[in-house]
N, C-alpha and C. Protein backbone atom coordinates (compact mmCIF):
# COMPACT_ATOMS: atom_id res chain seq x y z
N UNK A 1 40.02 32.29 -6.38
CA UNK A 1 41.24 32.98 -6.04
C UNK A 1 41.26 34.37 -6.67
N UNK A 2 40.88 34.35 -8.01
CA UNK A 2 40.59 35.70 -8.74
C UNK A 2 39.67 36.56 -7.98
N UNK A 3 38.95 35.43 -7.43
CA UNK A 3 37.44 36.79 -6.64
C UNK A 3 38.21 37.51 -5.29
N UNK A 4 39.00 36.92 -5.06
CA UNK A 4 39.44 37.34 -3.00
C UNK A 4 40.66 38.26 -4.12
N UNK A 5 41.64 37.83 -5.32
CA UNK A 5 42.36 39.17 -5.30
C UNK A 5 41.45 40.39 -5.57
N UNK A 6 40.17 40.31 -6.27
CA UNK A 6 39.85 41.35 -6.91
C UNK A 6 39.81 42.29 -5.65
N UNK A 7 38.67 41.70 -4.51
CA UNK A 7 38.13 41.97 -3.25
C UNK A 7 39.64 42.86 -2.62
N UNK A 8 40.62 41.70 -2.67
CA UNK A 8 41.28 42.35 -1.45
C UNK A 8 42.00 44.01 -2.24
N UNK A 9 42.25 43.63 -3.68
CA UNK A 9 42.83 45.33 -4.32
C UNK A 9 41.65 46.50 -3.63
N UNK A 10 40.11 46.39 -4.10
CA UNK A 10 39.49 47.21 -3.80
C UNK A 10 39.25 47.18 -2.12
N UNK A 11 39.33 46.68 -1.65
CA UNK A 11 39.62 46.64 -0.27
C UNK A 11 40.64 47.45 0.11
N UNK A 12 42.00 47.24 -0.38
CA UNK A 12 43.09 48.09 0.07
C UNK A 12 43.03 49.79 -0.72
N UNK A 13 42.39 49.62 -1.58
CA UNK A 13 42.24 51.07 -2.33
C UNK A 13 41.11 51.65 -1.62
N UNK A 14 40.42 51.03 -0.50
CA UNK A 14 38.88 51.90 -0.32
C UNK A 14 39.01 53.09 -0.41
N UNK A 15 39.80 54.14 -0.32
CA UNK A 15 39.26 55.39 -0.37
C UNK A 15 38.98 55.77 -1.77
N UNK A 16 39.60 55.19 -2.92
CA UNK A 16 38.89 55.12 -4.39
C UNK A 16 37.76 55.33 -4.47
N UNK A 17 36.68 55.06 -3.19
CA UNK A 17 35.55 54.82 -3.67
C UNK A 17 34.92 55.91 -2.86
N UNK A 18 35.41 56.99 -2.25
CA UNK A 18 34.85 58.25 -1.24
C UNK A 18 34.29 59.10 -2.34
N UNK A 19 34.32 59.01 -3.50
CA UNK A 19 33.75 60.23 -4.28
C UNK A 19 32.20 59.42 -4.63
N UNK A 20 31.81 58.48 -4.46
CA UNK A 20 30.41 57.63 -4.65
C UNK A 20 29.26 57.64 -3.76
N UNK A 21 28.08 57.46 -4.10
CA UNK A 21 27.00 57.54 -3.40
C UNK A 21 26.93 56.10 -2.25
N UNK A 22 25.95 56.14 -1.58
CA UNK A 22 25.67 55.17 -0.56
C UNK A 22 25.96 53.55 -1.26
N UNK A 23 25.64 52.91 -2.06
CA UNK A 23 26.14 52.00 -2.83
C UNK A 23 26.03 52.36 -4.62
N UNK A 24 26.93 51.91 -5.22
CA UNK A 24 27.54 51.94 -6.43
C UNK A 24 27.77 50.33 -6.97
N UNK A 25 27.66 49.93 -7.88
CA UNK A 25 28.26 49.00 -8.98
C UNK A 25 29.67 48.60 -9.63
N UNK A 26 30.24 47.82 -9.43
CA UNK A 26 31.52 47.92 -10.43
C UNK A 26 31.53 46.63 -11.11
N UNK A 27 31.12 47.01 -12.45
CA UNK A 27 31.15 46.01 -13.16
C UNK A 27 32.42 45.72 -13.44
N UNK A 28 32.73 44.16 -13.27
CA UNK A 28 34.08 43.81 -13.81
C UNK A 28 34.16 43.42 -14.89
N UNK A 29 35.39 43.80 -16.03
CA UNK A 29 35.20 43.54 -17.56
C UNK A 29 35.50 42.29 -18.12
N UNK A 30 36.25 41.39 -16.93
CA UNK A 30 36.85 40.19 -17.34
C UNK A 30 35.68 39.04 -17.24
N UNK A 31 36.05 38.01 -17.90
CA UNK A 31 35.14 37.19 -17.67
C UNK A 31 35.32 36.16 -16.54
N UNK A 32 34.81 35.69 -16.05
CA UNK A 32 33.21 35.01 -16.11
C UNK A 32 32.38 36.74 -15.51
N UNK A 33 31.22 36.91 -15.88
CA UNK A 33 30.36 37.89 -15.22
C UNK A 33 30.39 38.11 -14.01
N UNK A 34 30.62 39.19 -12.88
CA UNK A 34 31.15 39.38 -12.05
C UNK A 34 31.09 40.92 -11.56
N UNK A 35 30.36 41.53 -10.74
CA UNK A 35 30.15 42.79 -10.14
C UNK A 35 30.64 42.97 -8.70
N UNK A 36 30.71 44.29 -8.37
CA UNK A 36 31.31 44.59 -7.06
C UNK A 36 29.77 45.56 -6.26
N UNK A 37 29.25 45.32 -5.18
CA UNK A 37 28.38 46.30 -4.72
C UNK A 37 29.09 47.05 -4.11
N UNK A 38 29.68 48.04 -3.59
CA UNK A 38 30.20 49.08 -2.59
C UNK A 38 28.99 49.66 -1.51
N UNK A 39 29.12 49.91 -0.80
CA UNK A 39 28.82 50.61 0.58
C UNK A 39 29.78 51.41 0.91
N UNK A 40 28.81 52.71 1.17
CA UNK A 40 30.60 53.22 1.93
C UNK A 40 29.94 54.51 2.53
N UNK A 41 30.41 54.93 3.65
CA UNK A 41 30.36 55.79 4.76
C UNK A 41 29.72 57.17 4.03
N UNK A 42 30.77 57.26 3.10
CA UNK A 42 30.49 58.73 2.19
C UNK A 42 29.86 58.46 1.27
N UNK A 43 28.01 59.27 1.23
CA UNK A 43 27.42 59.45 0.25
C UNK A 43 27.42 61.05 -0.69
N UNK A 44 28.17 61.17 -1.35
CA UNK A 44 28.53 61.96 -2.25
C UNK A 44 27.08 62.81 -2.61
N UNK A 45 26.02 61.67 -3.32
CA UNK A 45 24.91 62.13 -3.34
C UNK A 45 23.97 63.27 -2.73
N UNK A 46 23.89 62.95 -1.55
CA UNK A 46 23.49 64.03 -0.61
C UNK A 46 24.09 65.04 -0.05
N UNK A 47 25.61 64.49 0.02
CA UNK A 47 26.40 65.77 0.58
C UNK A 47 27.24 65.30 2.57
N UNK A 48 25.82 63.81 2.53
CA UNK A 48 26.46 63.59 3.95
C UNK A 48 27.37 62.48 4.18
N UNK A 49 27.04 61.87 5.46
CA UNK A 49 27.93 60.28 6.20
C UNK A 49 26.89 59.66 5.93
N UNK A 50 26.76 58.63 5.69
CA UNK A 50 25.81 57.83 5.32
C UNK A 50 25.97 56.17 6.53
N UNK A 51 25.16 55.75 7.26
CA UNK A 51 25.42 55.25 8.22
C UNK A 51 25.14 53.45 7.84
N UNK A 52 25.06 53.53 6.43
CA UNK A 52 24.90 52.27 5.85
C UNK A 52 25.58 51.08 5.86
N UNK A 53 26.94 51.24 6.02
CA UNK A 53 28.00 50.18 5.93
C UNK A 53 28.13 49.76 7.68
N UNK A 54 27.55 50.39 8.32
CA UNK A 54 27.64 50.53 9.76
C UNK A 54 26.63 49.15 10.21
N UNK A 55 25.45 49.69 9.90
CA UNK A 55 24.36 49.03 10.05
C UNK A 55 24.49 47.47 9.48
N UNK A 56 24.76 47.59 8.06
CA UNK A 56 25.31 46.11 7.86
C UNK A 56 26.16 45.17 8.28
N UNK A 57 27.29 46.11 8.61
CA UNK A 57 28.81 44.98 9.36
C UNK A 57 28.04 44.26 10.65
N UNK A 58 26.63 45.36 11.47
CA UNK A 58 26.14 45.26 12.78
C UNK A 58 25.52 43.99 12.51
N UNK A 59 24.61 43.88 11.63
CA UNK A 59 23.38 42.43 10.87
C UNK A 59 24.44 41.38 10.62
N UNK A 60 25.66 41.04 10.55
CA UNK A 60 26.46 39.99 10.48
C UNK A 60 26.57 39.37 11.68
N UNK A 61 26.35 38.08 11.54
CA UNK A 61 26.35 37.61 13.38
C UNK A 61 27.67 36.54 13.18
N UNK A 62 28.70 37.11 12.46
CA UNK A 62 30.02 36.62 12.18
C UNK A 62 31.23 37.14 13.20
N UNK A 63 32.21 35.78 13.33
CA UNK A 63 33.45 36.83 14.19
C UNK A 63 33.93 37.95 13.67
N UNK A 64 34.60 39.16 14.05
CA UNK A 64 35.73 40.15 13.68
C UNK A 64 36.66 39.10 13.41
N UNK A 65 37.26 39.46 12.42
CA UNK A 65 38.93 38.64 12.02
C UNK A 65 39.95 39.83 11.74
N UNK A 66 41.19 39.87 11.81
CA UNK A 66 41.85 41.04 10.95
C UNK A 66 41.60 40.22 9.62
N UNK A 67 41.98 41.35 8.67
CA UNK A 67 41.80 40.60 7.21
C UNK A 67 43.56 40.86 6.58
N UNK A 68 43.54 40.36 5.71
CA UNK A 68 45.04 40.49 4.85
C UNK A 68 45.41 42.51 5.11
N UNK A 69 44.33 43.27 5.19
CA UNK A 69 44.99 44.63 4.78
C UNK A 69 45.31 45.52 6.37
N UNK A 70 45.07 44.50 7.29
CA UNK A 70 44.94 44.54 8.70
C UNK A 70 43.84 45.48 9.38
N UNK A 71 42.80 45.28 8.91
CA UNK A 71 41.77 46.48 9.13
C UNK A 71 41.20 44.78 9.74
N UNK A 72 40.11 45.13 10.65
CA UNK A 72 38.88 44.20 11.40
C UNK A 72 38.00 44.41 10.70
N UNK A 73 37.48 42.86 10.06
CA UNK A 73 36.41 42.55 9.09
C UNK A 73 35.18 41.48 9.37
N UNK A 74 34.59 41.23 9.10
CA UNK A 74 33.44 40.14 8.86
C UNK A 74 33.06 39.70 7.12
N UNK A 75 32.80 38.40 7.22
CA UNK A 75 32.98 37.56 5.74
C UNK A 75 31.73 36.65 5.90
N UNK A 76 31.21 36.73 4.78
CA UNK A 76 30.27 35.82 4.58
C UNK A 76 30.74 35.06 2.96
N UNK A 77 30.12 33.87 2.86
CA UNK A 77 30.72 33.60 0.98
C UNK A 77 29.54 32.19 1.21
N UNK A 78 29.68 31.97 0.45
CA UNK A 78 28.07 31.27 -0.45
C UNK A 78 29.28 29.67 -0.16
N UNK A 79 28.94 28.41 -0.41
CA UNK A 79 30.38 27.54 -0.56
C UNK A 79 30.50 27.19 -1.61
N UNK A 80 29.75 28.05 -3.00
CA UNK A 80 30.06 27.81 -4.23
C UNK A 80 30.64 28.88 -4.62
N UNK A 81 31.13 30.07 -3.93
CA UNK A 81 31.98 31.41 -4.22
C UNK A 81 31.11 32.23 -4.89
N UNK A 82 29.84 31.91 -5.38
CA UNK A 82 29.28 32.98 -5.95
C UNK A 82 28.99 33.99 -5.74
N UNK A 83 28.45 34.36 -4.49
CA UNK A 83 28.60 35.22 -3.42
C UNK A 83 29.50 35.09 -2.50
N UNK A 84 30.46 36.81 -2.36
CA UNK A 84 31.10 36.82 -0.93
C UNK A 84 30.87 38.21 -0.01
N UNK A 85 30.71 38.49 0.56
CA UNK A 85 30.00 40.14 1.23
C UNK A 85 31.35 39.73 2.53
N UNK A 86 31.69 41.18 1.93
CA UNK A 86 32.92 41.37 3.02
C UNK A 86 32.68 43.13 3.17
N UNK A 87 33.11 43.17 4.75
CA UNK A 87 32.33 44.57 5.67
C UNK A 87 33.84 44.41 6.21
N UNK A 88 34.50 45.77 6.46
CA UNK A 88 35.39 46.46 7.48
C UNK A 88 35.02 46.99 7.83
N UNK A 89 36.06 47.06 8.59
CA UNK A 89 36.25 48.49 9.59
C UNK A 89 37.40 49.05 9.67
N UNK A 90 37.61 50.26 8.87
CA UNK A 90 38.63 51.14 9.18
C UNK A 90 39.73 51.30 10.20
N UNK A 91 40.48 51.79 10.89
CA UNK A 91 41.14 52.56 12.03
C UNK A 91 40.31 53.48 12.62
N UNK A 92 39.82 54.42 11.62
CA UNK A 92 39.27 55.94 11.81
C UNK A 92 37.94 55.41 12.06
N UNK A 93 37.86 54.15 12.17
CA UNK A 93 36.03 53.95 12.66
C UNK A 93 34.97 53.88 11.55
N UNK A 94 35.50 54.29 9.91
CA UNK A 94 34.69 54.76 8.89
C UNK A 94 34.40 52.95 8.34
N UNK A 95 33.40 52.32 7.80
CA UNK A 95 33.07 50.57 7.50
C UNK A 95 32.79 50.85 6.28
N UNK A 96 33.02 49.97 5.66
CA UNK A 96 32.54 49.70 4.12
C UNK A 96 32.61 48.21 4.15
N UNK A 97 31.13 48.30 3.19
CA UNK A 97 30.96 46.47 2.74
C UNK A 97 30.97 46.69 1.70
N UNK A 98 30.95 45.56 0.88
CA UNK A 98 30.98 45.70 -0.54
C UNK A 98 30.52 43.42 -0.64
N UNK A 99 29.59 43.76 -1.44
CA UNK A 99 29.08 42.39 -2.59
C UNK A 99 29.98 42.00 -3.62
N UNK A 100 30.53 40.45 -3.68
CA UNK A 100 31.14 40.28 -4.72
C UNK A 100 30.19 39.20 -5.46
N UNK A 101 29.57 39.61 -6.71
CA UNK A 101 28.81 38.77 -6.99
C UNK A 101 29.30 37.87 -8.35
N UNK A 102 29.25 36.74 -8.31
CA UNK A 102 29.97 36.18 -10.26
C UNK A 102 28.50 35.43 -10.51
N UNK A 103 28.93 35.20 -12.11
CA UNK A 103 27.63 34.47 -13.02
C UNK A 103 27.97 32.88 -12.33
N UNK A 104 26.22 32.66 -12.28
CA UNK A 104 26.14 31.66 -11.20
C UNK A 104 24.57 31.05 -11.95
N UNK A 105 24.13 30.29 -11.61
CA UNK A 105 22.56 30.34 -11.91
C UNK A 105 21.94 30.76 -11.25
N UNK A 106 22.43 31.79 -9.99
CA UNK A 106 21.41 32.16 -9.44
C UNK A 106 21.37 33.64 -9.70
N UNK A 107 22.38 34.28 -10.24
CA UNK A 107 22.68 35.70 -10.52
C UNK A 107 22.31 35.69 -11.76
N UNK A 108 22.18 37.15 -12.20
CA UNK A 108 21.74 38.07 -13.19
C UNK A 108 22.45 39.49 -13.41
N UNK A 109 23.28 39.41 -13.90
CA UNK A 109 24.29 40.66 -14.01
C UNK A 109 24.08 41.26 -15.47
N UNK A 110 23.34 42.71 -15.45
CA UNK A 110 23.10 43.31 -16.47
C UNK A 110 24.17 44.53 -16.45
N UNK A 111 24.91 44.36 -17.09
CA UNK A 111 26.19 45.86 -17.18
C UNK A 111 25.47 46.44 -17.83
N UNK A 112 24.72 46.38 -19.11
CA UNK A 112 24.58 47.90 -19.80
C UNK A 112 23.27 48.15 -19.00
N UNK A 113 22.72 47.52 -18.43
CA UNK A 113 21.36 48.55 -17.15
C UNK A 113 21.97 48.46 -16.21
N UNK A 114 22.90 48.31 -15.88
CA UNK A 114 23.68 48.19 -14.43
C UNK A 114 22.21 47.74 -13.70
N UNK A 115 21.85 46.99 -13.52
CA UNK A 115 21.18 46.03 -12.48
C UNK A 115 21.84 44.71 -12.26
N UNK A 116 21.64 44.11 -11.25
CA UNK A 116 21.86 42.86 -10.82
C UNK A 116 21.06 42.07 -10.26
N UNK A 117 20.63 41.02 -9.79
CA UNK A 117 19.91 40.47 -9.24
C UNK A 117 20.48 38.46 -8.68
N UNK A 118 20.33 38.22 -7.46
CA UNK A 118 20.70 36.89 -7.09
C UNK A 118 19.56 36.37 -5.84
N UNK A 119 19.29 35.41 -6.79
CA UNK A 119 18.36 34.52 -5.56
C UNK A 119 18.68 33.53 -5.68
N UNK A 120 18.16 32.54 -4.30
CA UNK A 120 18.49 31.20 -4.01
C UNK A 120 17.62 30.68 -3.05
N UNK A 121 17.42 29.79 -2.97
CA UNK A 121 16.46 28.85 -2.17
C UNK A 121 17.04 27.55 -2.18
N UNK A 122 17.83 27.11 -1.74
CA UNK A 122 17.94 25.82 -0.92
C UNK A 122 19.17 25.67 -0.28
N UNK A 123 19.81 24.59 0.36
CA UNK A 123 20.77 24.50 1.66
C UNK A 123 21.61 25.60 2.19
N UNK A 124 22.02 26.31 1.08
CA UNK A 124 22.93 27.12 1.30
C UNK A 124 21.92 28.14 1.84
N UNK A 125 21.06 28.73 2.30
CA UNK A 125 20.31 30.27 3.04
C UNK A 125 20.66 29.71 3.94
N UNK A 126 20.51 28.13 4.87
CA UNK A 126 19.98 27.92 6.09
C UNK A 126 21.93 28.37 6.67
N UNK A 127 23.01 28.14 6.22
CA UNK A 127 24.12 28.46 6.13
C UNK A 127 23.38 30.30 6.50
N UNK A 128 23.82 31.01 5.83
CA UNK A 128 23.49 32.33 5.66
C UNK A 128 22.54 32.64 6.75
N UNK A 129 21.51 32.12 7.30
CA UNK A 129 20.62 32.65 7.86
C UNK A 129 20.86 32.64 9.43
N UNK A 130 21.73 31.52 9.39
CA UNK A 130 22.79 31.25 10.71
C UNK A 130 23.51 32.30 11.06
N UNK A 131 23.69 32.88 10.41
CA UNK A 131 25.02 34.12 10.52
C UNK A 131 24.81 35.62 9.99
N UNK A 132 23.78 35.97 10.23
CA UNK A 132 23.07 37.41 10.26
C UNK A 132 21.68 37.65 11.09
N UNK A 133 21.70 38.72 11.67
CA UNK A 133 20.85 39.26 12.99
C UNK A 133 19.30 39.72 12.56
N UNK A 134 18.34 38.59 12.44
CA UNK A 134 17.20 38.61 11.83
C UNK A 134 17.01 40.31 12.27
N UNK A 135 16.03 41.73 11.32
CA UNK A 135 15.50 42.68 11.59
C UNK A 135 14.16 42.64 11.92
N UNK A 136 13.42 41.58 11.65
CA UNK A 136 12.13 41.20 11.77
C UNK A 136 11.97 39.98 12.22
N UNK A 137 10.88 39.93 12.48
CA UNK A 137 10.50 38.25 12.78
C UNK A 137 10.31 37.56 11.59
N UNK A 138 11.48 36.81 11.65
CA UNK A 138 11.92 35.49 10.42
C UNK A 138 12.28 36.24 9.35
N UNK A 139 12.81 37.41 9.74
CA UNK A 139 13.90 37.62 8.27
C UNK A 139 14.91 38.55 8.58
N UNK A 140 16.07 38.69 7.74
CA UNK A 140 16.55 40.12 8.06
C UNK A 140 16.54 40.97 6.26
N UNK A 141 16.43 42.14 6.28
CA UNK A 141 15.94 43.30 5.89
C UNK A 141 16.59 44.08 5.61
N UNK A 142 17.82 44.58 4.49
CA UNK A 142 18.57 45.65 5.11
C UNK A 142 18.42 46.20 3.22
N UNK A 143 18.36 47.38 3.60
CA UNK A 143 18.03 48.19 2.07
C UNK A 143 18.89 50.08 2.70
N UNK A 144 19.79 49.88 1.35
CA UNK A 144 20.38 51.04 1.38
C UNK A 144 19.77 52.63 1.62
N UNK A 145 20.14 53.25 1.73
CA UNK A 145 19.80 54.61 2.00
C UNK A 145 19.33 55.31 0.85
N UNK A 146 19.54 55.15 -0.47
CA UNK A 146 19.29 55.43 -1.93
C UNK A 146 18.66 54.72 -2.28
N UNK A 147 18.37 53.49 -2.06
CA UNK A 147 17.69 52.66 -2.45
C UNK A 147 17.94 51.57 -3.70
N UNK A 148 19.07 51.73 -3.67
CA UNK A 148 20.18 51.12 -4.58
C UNK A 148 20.11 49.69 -4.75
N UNK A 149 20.64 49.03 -3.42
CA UNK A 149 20.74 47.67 -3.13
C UNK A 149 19.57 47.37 -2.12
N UNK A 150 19.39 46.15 -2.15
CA UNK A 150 18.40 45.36 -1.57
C UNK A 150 18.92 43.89 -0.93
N UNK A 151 19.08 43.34 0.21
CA UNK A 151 19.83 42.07 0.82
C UNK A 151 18.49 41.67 1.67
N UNK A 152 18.28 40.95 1.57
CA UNK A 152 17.53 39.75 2.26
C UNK A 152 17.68 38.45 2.62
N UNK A 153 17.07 38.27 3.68
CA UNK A 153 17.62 36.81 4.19
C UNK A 153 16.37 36.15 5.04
N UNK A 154 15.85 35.19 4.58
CA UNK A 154 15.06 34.56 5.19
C UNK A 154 15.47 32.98 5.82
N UNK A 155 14.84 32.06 6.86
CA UNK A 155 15.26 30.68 6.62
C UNK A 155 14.98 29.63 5.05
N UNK A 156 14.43 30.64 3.97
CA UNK A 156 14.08 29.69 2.87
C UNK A 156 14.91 30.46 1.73
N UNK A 157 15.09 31.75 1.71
CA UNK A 157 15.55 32.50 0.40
C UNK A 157 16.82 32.95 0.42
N UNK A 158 17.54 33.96 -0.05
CA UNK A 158 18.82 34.57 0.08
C UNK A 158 18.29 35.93 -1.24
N UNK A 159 18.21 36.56 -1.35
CA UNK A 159 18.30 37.58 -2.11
C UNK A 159 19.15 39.04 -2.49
N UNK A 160 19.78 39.60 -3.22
CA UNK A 160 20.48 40.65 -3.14
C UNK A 160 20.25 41.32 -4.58
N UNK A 161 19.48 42.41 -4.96
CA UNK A 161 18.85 43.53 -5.72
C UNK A 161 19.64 44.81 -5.78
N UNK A 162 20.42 44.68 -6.73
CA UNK A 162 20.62 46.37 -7.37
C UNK A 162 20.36 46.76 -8.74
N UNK A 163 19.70 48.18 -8.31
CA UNK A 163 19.63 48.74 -9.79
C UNK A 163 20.02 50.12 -9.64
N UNK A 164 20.41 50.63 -10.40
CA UNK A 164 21.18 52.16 -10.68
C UNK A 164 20.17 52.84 -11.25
């Protein structure tokens, strides 16, 4: 319940996050261990639009729902909550996803290197693998524009890689 309020505040604040590069980190200070990935239209970094959050909402082979902030979304969540990856879509057309990741045994949340790391291998990918648009043959593939984050999805693994 704590994870969907955190989600839905930064959800309703997205433009908080227009001054950031293609994906960013937000470590949360409370406990249990717990990070936010961002995606977002505006990469600060370079100066441009960054077409990243676009491409990902596209690799979800999930319905559109409205969500609580009435923007059209897609949801994915692990059925142990450890993972939840939630993608909008604006009014103005602009998408942002964002990773909610908590301490799990399959995660690795380093705040003072700001890295993260979550893998998994068993029942739960074949879940996941159901519901995103393979990029390759037998996997899907999607790596940020900075090179920030890393999401993978195979029929055997689940993976998601950031480092700052």
């Amino acid at each position: 319940m704590f994870g969907r309020l955190i989600i839905g505040l930064f959800l309703s604040l997205g433009t908080s996050f227009s001054a950031w590069a293609a994906a960013r980190a937000v470590f949360i200070p409370v406990p249990p261990e717990q990070a936010l990935l961002v995606i977002q239209t505006v990469n600060m970094d370079t100066g441009g639009l960054d077409n990243d959050p676009h491409i990902l909402y596209d690799l979800l082979n999930v319905p559109e729902n409205t969500l609580p902030s009435g923007d059209k979304g897609k949801i994915l969540e692990t059925a142990d909550k450890s993972v939840l990856l939630t993608c909008i879509e604006r009014p103005s057309g602009n998408r942002q996803c964002q990773f909610h990741i908590k301490d799990s045994p399959f995660s690795k949340i380093d705040k003072g290197a700001k890295r993260l790391g979550y893998y998994r291998e068993d029942g739960e990918v074949q879940n996941w693998w159901s519901k995103v648009k393979p990029t390759e043959q037998g996997k899907l593939l999607f790596v940020t524009s900075d090179g920030k984050l890393q999401f993978y999805v195979t029929p055997s693994s689940l993976e998601v890689n950031y480092e700052d």
